[in-house]
PDB file of N, CA and C in Angstrom:
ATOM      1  N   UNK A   1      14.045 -49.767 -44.600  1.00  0.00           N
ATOM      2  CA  UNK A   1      12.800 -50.469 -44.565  1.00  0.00           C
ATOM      3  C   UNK A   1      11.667 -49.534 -44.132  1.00  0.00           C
ATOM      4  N   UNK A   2      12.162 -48.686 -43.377  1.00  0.00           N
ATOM      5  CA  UNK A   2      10.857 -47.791 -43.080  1.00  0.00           C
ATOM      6  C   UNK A   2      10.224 -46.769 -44.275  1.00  0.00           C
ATOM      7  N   UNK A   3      11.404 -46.021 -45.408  1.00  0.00           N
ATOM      8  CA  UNK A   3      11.189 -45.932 -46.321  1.00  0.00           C
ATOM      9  C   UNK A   3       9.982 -46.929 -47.029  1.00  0.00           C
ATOM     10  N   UNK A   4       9.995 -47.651 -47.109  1.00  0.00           N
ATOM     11  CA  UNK A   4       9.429 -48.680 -47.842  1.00  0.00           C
ATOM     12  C   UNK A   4       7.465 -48.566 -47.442  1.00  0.00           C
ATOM     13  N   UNK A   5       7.525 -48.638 -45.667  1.00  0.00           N
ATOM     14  CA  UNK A   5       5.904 -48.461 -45.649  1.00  0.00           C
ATOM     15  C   UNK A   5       5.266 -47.164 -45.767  1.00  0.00           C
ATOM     16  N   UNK A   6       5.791 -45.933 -45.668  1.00  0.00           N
ATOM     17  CA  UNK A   6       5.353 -44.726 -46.174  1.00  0.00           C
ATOM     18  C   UNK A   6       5.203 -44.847 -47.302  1.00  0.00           C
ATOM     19  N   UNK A   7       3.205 -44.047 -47.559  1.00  0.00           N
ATOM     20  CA  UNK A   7       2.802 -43.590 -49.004  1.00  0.00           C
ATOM     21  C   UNK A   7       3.166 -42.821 -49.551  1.00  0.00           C
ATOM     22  N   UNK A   8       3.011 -42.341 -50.659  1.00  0.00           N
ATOM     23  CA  UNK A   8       3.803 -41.207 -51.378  1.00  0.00           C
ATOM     24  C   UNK A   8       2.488 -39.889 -50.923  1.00  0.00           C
ATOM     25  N   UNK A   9       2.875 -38.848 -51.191  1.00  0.00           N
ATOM     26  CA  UNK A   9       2.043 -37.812 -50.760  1.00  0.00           C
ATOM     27  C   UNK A   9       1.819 -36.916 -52.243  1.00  0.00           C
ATOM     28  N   UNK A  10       0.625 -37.185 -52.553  1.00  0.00           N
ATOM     29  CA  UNK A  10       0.192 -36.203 -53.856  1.00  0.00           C
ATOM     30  C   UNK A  10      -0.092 -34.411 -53.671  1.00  0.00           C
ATOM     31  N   UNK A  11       0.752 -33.857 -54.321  1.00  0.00           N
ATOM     32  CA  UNK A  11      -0.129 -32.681 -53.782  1.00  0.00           C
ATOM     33  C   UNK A  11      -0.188 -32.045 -55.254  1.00  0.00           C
ATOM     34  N   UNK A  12      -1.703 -31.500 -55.418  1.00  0.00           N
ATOM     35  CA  UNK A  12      -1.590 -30.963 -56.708  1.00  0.00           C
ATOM     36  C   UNK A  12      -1.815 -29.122 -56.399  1.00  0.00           C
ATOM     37  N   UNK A  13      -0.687 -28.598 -57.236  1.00  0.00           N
ATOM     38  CA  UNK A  13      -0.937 -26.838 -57.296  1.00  0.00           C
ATOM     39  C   UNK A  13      -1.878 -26.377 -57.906  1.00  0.00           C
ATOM     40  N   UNK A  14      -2.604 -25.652 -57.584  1.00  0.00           N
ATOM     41  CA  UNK A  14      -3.473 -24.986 -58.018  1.00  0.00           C
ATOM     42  C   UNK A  14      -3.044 -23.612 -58.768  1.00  0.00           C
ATOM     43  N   UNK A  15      -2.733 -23.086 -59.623  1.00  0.00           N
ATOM     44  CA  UNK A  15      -2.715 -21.706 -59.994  1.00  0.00           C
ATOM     45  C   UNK A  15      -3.683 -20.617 -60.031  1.00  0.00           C
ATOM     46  N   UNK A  16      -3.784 -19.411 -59.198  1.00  0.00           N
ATOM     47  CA  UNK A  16      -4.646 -18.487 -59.380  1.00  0.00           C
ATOM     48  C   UNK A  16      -4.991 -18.056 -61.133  1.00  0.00           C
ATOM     49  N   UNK A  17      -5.925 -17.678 -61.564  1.00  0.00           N
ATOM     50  CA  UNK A  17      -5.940 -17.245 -63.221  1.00  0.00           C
ATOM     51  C   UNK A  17      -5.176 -15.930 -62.927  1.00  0.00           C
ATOM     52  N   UNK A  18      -4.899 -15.790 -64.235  1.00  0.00           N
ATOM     53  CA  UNK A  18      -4.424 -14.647 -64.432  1.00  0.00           C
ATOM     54  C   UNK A  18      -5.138 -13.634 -65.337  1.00  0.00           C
ATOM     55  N   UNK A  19      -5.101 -12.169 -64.508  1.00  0.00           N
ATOM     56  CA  UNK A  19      -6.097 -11.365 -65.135  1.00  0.00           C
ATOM     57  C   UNK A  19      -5.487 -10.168 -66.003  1.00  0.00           C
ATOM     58  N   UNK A  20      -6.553 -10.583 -67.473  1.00  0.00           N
ATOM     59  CA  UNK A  20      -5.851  -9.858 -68.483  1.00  0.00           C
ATOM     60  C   UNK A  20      -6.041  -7.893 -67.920  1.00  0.00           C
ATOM     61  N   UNK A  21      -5.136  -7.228 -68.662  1.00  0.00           N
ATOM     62  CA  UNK A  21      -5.034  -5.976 -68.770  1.00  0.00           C
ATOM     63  C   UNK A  21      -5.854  -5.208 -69.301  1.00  0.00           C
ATOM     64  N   UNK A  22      -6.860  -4.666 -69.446  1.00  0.00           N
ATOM     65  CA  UNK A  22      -7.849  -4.140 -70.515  1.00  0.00           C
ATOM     66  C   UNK A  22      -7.448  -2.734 -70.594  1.00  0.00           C
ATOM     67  N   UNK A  23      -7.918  -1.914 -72.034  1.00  0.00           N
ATOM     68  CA  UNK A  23      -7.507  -0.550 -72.308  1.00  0.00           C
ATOM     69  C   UNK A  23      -7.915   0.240 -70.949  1.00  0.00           C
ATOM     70  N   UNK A  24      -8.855   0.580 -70.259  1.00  0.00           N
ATOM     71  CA  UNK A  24      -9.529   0.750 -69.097  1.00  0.00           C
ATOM     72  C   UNK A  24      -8.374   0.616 -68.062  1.00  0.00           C
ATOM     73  N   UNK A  25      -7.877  -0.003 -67.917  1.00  0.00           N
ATOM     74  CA  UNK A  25      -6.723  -0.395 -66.800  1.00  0.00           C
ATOM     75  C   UNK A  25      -5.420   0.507 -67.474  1.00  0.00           C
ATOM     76  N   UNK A  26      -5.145   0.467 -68.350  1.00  0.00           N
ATOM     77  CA  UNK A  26      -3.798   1.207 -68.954  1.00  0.00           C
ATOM     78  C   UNK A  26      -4.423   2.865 -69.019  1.00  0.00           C
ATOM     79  N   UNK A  27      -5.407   3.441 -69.552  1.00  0.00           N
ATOM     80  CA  UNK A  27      -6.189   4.790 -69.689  1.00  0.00           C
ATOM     81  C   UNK A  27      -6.060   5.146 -67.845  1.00  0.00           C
ATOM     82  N   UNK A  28      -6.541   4.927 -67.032  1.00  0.00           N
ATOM     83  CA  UNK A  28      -6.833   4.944 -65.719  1.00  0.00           C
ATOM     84  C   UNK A  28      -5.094   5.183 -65.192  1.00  0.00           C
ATOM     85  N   UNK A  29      -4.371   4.187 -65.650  1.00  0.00           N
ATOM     86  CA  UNK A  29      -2.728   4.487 -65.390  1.00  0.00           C
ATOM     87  C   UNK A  29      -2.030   5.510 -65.729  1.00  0.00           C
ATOM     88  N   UNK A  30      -2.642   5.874 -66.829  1.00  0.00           N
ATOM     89  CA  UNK A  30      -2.033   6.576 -67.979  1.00  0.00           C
ATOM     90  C   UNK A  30      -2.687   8.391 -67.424  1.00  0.00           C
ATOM     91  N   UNK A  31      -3.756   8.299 -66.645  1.00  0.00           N
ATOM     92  CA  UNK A  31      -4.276   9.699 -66.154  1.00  0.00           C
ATOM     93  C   UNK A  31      -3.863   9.184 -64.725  1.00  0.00           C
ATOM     94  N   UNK A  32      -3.450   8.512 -64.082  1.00  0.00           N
ATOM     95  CA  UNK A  32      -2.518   9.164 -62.797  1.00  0.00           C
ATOM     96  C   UNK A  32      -1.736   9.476 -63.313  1.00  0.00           C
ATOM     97  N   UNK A  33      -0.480   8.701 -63.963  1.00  0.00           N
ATOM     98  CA  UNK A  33       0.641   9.137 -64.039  1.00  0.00           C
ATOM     99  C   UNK A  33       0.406  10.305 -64.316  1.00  0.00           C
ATOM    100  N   UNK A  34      -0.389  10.942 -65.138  1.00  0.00           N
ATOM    101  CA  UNK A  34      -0.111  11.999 -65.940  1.00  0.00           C
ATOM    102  C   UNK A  34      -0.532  13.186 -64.515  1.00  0.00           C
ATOM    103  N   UNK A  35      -1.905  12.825 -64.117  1.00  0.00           N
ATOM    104  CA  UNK A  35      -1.935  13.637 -62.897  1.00  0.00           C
ATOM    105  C   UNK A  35      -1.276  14.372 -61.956  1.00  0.00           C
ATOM    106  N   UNK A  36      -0.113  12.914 -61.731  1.00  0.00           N
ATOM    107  CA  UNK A  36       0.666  13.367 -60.635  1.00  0.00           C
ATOM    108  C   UNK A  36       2.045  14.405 -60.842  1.00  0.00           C
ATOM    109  N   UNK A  37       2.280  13.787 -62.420  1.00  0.00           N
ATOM    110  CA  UNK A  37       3.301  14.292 -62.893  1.00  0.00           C
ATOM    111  C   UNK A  37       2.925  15.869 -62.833  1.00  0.00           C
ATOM    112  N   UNK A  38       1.831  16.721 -63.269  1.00  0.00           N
ATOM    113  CA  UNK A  38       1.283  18.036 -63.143  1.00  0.00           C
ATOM    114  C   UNK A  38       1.105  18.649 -61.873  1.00  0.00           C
ATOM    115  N   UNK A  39       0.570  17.518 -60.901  1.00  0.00           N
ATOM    116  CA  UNK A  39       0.543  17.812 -59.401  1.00  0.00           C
ATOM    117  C   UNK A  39       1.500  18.415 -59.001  1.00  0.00           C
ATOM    118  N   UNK A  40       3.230  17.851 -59.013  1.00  0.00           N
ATOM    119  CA  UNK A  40       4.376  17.727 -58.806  1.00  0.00           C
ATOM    120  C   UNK A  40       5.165  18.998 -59.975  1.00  0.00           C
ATOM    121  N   UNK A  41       4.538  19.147 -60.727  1.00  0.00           N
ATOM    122  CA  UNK A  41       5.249  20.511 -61.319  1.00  0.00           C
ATOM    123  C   UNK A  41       4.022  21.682 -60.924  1.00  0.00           C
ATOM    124  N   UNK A  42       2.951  21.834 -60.237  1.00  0.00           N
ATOM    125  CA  UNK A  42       2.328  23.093 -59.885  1.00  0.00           C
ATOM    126  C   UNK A  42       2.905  23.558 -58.464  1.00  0.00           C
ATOM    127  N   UNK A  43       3.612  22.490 -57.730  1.00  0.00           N
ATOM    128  CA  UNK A  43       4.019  22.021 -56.783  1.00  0.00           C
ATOM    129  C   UNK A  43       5.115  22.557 -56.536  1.00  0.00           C
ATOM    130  N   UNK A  44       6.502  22.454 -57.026  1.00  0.00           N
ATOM    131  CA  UNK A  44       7.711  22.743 -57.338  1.00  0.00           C
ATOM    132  C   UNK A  44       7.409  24.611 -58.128  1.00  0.00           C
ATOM    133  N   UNK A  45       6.767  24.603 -59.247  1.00  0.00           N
ATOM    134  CA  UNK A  45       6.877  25.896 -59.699  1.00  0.00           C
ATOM    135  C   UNK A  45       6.415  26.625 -58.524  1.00  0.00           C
ATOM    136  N   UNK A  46       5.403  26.434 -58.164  1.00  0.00           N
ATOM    137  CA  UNK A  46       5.036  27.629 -56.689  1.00  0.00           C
ATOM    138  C   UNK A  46       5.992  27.555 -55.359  1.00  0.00           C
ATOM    139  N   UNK A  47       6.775  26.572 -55.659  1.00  0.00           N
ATOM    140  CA  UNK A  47       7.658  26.681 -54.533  1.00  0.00           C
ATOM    141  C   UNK A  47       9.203  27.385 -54.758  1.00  0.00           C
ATOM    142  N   UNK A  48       9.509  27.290 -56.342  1.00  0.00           N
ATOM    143  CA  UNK A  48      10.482  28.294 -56.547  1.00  0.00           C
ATOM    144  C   UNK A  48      10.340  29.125 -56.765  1.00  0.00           C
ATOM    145  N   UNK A  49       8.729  29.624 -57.188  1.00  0.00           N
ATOM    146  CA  UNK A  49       8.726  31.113 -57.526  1.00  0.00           C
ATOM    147  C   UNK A  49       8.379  31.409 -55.981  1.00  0.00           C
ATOM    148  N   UNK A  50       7.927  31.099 -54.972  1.00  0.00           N
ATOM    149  CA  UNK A  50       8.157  31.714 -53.322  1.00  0.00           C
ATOM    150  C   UNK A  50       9.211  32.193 -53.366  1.00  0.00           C
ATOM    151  N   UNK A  51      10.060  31.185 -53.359  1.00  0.00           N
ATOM    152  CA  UNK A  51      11.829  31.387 -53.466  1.00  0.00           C
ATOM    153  C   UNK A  51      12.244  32.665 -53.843  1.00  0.00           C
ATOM    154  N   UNK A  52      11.596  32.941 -55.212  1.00  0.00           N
ATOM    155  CA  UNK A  52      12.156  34.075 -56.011  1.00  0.00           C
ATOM    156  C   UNK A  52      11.986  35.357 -55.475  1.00  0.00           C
ATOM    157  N   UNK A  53      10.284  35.284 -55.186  1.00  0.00           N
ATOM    158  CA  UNK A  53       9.772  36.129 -54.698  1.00  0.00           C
ATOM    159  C   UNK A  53      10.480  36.935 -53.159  1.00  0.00           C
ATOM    160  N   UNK A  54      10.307  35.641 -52.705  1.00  0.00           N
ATOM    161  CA  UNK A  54      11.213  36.011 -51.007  1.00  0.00           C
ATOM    162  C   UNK A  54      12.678  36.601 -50.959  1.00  0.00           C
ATOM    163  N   UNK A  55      13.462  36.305 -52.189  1.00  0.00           N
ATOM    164  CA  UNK A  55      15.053  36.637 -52.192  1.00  0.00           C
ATOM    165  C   UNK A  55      14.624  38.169 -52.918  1.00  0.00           C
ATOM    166  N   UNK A  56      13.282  38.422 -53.827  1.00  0.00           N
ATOM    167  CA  UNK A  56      13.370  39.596 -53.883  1.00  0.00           C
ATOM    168  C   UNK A  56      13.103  40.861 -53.117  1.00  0.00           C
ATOM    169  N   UNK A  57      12.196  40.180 -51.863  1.00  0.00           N
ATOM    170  CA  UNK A  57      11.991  40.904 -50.650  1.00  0.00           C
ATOM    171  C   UNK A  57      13.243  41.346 -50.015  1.00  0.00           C
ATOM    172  N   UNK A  58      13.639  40.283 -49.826  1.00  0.00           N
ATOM    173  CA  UNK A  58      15.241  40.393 -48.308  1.00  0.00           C
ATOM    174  C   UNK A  58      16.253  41.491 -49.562  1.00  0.00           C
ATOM    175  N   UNK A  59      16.063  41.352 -50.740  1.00  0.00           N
ATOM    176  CA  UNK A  59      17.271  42.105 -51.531  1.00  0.00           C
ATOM    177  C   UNK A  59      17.165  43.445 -50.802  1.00  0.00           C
ATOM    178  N   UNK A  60      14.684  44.621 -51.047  1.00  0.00           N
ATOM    179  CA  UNK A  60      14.403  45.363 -51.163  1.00  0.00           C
ATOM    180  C   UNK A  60      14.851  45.276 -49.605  1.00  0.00           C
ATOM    181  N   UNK A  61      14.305  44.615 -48.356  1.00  0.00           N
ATOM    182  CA  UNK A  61      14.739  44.825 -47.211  1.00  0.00           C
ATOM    183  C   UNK A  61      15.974  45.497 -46.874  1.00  0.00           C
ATOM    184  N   UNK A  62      16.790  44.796 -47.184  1.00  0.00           N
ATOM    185  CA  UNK A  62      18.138  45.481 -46.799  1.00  0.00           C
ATOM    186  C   UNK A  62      19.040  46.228 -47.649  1.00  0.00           C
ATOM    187  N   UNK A  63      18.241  46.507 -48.808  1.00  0.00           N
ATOM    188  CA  UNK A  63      18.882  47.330 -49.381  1.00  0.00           C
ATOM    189  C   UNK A  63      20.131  46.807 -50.696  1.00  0.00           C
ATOM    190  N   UNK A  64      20.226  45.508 -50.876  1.00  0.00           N
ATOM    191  CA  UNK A  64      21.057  45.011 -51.773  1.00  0.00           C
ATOM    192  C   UNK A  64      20.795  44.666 -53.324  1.00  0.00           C
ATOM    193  N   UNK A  65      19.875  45.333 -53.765  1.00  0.00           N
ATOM    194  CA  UNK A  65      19.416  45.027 -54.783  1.00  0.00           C
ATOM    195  C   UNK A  65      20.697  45.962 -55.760  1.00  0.00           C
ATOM    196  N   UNK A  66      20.900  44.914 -57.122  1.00  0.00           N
ATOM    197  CA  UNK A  66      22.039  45.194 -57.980  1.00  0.00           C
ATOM    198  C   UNK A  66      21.438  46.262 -58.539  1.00  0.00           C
ATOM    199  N   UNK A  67      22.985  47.612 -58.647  1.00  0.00           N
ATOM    200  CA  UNK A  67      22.591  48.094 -59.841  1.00  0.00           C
ATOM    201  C   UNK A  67      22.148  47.827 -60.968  1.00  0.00           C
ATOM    202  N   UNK A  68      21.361  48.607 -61.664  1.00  0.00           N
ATOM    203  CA  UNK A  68      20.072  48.140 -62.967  1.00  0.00           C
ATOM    204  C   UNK A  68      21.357  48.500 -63.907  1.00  0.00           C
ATOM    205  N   UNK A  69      21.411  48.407 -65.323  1.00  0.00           N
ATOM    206  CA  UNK A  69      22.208  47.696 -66.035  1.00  0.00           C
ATOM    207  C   UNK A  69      22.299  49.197 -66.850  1.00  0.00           C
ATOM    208  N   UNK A  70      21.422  50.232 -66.901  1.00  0.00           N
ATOM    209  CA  UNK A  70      21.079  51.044 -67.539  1.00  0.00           C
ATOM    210  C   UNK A  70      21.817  52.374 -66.611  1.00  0.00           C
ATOM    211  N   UNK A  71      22.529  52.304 -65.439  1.00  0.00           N
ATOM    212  CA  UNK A  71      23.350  52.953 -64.293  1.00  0.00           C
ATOM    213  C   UNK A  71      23.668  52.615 -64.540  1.00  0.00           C
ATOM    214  N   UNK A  72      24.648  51.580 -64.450  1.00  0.00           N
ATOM    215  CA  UNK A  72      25.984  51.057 -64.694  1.00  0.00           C
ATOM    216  C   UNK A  72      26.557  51.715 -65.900  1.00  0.00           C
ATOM    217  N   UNK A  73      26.219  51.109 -67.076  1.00  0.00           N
ATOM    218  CA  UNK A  73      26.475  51.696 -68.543  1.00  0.00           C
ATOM    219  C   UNK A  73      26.469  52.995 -68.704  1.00  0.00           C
ATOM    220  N   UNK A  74      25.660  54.111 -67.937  1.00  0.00           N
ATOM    221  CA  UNK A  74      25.356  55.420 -67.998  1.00  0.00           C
ATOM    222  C   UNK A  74      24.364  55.673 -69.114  1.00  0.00           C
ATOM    223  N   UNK A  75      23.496  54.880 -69.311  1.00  0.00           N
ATOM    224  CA  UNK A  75      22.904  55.285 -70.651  1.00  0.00           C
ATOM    225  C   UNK A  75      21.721  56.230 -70.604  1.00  0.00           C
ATOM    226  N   UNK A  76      21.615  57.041 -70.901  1.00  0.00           N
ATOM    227  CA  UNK A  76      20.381  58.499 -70.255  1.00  0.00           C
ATOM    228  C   UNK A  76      19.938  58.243 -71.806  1.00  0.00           C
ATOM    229  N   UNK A  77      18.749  58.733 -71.609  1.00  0.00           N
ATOM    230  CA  UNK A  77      18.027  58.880 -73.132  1.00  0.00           C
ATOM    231  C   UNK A  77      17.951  60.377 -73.160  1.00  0.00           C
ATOM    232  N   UNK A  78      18.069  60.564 -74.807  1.00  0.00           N
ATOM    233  CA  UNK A  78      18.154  61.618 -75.683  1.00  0.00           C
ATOM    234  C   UNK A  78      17.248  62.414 -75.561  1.00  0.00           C
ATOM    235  N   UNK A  79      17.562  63.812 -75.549  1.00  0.00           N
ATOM    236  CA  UNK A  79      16.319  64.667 -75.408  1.00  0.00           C
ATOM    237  C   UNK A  79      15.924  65.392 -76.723  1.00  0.00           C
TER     238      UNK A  79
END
């Protein structure tokens, strides 16, 4: 019975609109991505060529740098 004297309760949803995509919005996406993607390889290349650079130091440092290929083989040029 108490069921009975309670009103019903209306509630109506509202939906936010929804906002279309314009070329402007995809172009703008389309130059970060691309940005970052270049960022991230100037990024990485200067950090392995350090790398390279530095393992070619410590080789000259201590003296471990491989025989050159042209010793090894014995190959002398012709006189």
């Amino acid at each position: 019975m108490l069921y009975a004297l309670q009103q019903p309760v209306m509630v109506r949803v509202v939906e936010q609109p929804i906002e279309s995509t314009t070329v402007g919005d995809v172009l703008i996406g389309a130059f970060g991505l691309t940005g970052a993607l270049i960022l991230s390889a100037i990024f990485l290349g200067a950090l392995f060529g350090g790398m390279l650079i530095g393992i070619k130091k410590l080789r000259e440092k201590y003296n471990l740098e491989p025989v050159p290929d042209s010793e090894a083989l014995r190959i002398t040029p012709t006189s």
